[in-house]
Protein backbone atom coordinates (compact mmCIF):
# COMPACT_ATOMS: atom_id res chain seq x y z
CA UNK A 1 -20.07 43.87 -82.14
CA UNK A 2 -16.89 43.46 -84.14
CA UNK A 3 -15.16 39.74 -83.06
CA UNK A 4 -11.97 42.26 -82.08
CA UNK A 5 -14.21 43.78 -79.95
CA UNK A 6 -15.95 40.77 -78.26
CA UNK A 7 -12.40 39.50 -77.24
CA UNK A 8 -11.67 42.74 -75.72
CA UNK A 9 -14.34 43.01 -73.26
CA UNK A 10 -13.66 38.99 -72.58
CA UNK A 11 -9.90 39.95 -71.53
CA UNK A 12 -11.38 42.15 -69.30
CA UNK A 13 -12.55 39.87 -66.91
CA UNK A 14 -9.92 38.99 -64.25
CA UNK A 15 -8.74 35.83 -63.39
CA UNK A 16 -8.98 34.32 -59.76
CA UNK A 17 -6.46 35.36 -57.62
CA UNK A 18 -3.74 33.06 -55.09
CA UNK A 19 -5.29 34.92 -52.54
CA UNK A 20 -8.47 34.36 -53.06
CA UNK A 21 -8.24 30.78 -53.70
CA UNK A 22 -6.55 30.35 -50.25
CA UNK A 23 -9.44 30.08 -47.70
CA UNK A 24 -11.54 27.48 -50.00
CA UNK A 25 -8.17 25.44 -50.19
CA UNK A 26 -7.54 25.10 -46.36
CA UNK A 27 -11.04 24.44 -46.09
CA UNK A 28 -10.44 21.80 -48.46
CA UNK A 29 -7.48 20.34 -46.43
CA UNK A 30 -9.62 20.39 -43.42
CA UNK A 31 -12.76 18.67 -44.49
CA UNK A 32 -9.82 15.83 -45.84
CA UNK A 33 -8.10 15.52 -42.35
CA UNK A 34 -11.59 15.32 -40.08
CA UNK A 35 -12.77 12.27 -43.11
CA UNK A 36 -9.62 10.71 -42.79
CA UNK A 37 -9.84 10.98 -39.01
CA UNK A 38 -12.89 9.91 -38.96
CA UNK A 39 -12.03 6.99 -41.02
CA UNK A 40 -9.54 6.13 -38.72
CA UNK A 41 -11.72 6.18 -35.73
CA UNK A 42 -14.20 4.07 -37.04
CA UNK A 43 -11.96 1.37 -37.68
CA UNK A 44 -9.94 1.57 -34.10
CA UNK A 45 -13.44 1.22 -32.71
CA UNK A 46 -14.79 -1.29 -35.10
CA UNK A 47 -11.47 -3.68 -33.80
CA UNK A 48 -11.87 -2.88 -30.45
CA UNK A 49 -15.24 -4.10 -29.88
CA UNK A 50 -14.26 -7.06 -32.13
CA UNK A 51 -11.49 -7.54 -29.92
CA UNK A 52 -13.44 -7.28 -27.13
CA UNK A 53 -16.02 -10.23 -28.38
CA UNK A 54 -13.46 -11.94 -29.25
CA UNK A 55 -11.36 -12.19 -25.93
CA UNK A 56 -14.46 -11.89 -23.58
CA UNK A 57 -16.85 -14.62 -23.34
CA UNK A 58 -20.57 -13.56 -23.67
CA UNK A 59 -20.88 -15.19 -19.37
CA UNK A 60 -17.71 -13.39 -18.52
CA UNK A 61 -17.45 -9.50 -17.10
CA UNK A 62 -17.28 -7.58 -14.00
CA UNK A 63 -18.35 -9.30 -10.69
CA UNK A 64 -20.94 -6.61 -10.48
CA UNK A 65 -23.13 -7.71 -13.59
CA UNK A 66 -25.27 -10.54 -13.38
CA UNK A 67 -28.62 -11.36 -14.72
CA UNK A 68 -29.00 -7.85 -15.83
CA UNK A 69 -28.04 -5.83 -12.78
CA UNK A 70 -25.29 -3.33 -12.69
CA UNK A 71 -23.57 -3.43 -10.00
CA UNK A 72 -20.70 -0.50 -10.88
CA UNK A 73 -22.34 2.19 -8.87
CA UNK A 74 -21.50 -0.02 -5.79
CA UNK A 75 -17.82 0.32 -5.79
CA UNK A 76 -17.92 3.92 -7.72
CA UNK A 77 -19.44 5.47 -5.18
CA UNK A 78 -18.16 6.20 -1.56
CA UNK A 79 -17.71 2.76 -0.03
CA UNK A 80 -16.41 0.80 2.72
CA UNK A 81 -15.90 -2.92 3.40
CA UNK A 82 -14.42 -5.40 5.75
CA UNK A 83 -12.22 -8.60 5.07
CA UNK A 84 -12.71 -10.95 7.70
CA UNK A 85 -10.23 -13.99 8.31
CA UNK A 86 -12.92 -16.70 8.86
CA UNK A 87 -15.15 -19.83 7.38
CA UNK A 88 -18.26 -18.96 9.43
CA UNK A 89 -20.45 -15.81 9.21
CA UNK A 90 -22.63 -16.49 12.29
CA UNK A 91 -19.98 -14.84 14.96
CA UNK A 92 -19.45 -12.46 12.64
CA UNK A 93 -23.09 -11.69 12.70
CA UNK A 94 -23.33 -11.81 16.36
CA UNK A 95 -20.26 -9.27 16.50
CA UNK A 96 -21.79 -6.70 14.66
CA UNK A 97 -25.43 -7.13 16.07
CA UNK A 98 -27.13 -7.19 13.49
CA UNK A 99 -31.09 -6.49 13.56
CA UNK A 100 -33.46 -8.25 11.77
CA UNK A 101 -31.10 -10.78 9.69
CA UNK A 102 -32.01 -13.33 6.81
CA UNK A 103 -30.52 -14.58 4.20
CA UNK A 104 -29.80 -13.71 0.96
CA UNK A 105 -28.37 -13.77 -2.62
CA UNK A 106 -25.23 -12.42 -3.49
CA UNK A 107 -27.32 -10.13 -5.77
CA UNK A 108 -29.77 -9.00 -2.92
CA UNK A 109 -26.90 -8.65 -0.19
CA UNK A 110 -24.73 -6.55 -2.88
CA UNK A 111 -27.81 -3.84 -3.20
CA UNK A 112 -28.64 -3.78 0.29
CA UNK A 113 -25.94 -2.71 1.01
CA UNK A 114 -25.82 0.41 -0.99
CA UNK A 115 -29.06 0.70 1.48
CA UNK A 116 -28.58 1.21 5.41
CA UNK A 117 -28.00 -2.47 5.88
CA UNK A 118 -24.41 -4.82 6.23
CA UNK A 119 -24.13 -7.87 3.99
CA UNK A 120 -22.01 -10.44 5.18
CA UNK A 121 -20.53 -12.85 2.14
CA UNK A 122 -19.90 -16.22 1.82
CA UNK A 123 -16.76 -17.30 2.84
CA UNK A 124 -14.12 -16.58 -0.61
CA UNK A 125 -10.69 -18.08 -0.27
CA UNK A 126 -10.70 -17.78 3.83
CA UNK A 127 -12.19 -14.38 3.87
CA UNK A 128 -15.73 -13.03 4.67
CA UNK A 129 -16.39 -10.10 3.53
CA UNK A 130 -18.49 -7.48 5.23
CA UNK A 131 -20.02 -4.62 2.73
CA UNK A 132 -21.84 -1.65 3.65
CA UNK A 133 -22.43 2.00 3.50
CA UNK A 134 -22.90 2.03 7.53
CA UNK A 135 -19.68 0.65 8.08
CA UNK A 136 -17.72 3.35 10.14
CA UNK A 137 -16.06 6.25 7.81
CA UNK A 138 -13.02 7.45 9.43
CA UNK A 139 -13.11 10.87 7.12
CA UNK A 140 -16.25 11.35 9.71
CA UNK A 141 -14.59 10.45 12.69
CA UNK A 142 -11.25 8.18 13.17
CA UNK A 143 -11.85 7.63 16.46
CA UNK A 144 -14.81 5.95 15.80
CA UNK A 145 -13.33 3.56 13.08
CA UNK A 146 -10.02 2.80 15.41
CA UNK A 147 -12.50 1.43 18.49
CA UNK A 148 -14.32 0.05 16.18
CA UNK A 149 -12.05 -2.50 14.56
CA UNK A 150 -9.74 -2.72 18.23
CA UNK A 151 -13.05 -4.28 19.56
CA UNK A 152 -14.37 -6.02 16.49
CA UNK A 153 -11.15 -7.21 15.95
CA UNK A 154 -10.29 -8.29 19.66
CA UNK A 155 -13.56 -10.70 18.86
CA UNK A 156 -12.67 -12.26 15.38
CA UNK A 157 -9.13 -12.12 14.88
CA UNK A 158 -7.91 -10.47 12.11
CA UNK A 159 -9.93 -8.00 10.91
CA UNK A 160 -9.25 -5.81 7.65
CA UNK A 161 -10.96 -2.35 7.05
CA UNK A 162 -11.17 -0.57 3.35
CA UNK A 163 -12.81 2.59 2.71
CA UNK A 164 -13.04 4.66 -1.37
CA UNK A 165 -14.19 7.83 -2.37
CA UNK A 166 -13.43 8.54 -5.95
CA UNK A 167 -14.84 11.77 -5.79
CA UNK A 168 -12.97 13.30 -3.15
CA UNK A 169 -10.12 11.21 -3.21
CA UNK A 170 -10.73 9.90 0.43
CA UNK A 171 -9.42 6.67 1.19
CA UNK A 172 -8.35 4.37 3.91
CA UNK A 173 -7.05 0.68 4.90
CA UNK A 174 -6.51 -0.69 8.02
CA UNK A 175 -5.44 -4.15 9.23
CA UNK A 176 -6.30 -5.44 12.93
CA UNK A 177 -5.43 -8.72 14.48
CA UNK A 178 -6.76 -9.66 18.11
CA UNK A 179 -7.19 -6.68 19.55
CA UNK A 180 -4.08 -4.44 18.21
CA UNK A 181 -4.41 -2.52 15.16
CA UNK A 182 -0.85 -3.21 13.42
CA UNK A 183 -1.61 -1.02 10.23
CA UNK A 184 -3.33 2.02 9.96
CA UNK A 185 -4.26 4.78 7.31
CA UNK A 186 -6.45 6.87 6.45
CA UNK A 187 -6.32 10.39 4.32
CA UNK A 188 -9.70 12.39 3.69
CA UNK A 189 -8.20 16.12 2.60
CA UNK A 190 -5.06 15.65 5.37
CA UNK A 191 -3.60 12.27 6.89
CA UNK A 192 -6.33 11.64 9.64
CA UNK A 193 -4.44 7.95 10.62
CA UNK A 194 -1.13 6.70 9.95
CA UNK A 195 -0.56 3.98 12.68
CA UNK A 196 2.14 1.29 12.45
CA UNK A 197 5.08 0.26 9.29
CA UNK A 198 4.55 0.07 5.90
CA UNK A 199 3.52 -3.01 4.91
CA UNK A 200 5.12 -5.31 2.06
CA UNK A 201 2.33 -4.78 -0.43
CA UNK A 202 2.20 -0.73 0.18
CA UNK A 203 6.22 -0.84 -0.60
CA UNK A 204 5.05 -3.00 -3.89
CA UNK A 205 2.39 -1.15 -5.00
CA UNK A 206 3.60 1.93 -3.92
CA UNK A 207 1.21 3.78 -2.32
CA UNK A 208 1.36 7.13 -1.23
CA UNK A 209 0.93 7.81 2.07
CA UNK A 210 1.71 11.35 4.15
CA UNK A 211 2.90 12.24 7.73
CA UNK A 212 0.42 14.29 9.75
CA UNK A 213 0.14 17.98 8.09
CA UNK A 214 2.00 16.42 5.14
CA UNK A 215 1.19 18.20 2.20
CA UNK A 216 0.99 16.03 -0.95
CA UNK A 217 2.64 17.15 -4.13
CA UNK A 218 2.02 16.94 -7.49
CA UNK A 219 4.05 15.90 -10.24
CA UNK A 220 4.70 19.28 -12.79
CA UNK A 221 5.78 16.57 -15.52
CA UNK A 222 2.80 14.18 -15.11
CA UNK A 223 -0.02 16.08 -13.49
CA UNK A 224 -0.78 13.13 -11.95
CA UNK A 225 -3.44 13.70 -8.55
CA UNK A 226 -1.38 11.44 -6.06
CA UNK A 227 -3.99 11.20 -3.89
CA UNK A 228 -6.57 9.94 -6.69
CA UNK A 229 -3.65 7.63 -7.92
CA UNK A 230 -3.53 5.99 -4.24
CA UNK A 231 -7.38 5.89 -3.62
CA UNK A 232 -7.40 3.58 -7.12
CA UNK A 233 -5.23 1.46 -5.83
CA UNK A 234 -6.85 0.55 -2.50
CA UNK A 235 -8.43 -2.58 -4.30
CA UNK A 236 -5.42 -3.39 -5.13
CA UNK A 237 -3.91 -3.22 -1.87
CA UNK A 238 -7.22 -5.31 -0.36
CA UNK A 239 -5.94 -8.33 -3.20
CA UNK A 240 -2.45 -8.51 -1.82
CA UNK A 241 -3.67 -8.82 1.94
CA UNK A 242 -7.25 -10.63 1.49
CA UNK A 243 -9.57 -10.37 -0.99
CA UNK A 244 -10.44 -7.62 -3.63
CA UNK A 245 -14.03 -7.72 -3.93
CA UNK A 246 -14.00 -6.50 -7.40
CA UNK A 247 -12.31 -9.45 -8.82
CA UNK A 248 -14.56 -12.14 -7.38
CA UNK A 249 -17.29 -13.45 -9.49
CA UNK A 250 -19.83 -13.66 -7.62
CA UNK A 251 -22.18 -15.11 -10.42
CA UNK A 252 -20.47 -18.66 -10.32
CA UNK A 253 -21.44 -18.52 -5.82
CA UNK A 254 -25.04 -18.74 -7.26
CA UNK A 255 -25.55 -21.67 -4.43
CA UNK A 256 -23.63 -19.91 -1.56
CA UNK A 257 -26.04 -17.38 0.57
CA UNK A 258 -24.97 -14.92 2.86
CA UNK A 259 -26.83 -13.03 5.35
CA UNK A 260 -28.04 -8.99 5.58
CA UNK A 261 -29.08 -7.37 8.26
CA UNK A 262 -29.35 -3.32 9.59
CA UNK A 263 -26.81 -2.07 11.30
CA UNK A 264 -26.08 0.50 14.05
CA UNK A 265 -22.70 1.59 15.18
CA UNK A 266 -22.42 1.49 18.50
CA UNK A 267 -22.13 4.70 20.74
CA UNK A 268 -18.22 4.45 22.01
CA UNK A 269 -16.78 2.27 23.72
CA UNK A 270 -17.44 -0.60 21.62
CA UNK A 271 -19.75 -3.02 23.84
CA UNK A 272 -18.19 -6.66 24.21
């Protein structure tokens, strides 16, 4: 074939087109954003868990870890609690009636009660606490929860009541002195309680609390669930008037016992 020819049929071929170059370059462009983004992610989580060692000594961490045991499920799922103003756990004990009482660890008490038993705490700061799954739920039945801590309270003194469900929202907090419930709430779908003033750390840490047949409202700027906001802030609420049991470390109360028992609320009234 003549070179004039060969040069011909060579021109012939056509050349890659804008178009058809396109796809391959935004491809391109992609596979360079994800690597740089995945660059970038790497090394925000590469500094946060050196931050993290760094900040955090290897003993420290949540109250609910110790010696290997998790204890998160015990404040994730539905729970109730009382704060107790007191130094001694045996007429607490005898209040409540407890059946078949011993004593324990913190560690036992804290997974017996995720059982169908009470643990009562060691005194912390003033306070015994009183943790269990038995404990009255007002979502079930007010009622119930408002003779409950009149009486109990009416016994002991001042008696505080806490109650968080994360999963419905549900959520409640109630503080009884001698006899006379001076602050009540309690909101499980609708306001079921709402007894007495606002206290000083509601105001503070502002809480929202409804009227009966209230209907909360959501924020259109923040979607923000008001009533999930509030029930996260009920341990909160428990550090400004007592104790919140998620802040105390129960790993350096190694020496302190405190006593579990099973518990059965009492058919109304509340015997003395």
């Amino acid at each position: 074939m003549p070179i004039v020819q060969h040069i011909a049929v060579l021109g012939d071929i056509p050349s890659p087109r804008l178009d058809d170059l396109a796809p391959l370059l935004l491809l391109g462009a992609l596979l360079v954003v994800v690597g740089i983004g995945g660059l970038f992610l790497g090394l925000i989580l590469r500094q946060s868990r050196r931050t993290t060692t760094e900040t955090i000594p290897k003993s420290a961490g949540p109250f609910w870890r110790s010696e290997g045991v998790d204890w998160q499920p015990l404040f994730d799922s539905p729970f109730r609690w009382l704060a107790i103003r007191s130094e001694d756990a045996t007429p607490i004990q005898a209040a409540l009636g407890l059946r078949n009482a011993r004593a324990c660890s913190w560690e036992e008490g804290l997974n017996r009660a995720m059982e169908h038993r009470l643990f009562i705490s060691p005194p912390v700061n003033g306070w015994i606490l009183v943790m269990g799954v038995d404990l009255p739920d007002p979502a079930d039945d007010p009622d119930e929860c408002f003779h409950f801590l009149n009486r109990l309270s009416g016994k002991l003194g001042e008696v505080q009541f806490f109650s968080i469900n994360r999963l419905f929202s549900h959520h409640a907090w109630v503080m009884a002195r001698d006899g006379i419930i001076e602050r009540g709430y309690a909101h499980a779908g609708q306001t079921l309680w709402n007894q007495g003033d606002l206290t000083a750390a509601e105001v503070a840490l502002r809480v929202n609390t409804y009227d009966y047949c209230q209907v909360p409202e959501k924020s259109f700027f923040t979607h923000v669930d008001p009533l999930g906001a509030t029930t996260e802030k009920v341990t909160s609420l428990a550090a400004r008037w007592s104790v919140d049991p998620t802040k105390v470390d129960f790993r350096r109360m190694k020496g302190s016992r405190g006593i579990s028992g099973r518990f059965h609320l009492p058919s109304p009234p509340f015997t003395s």
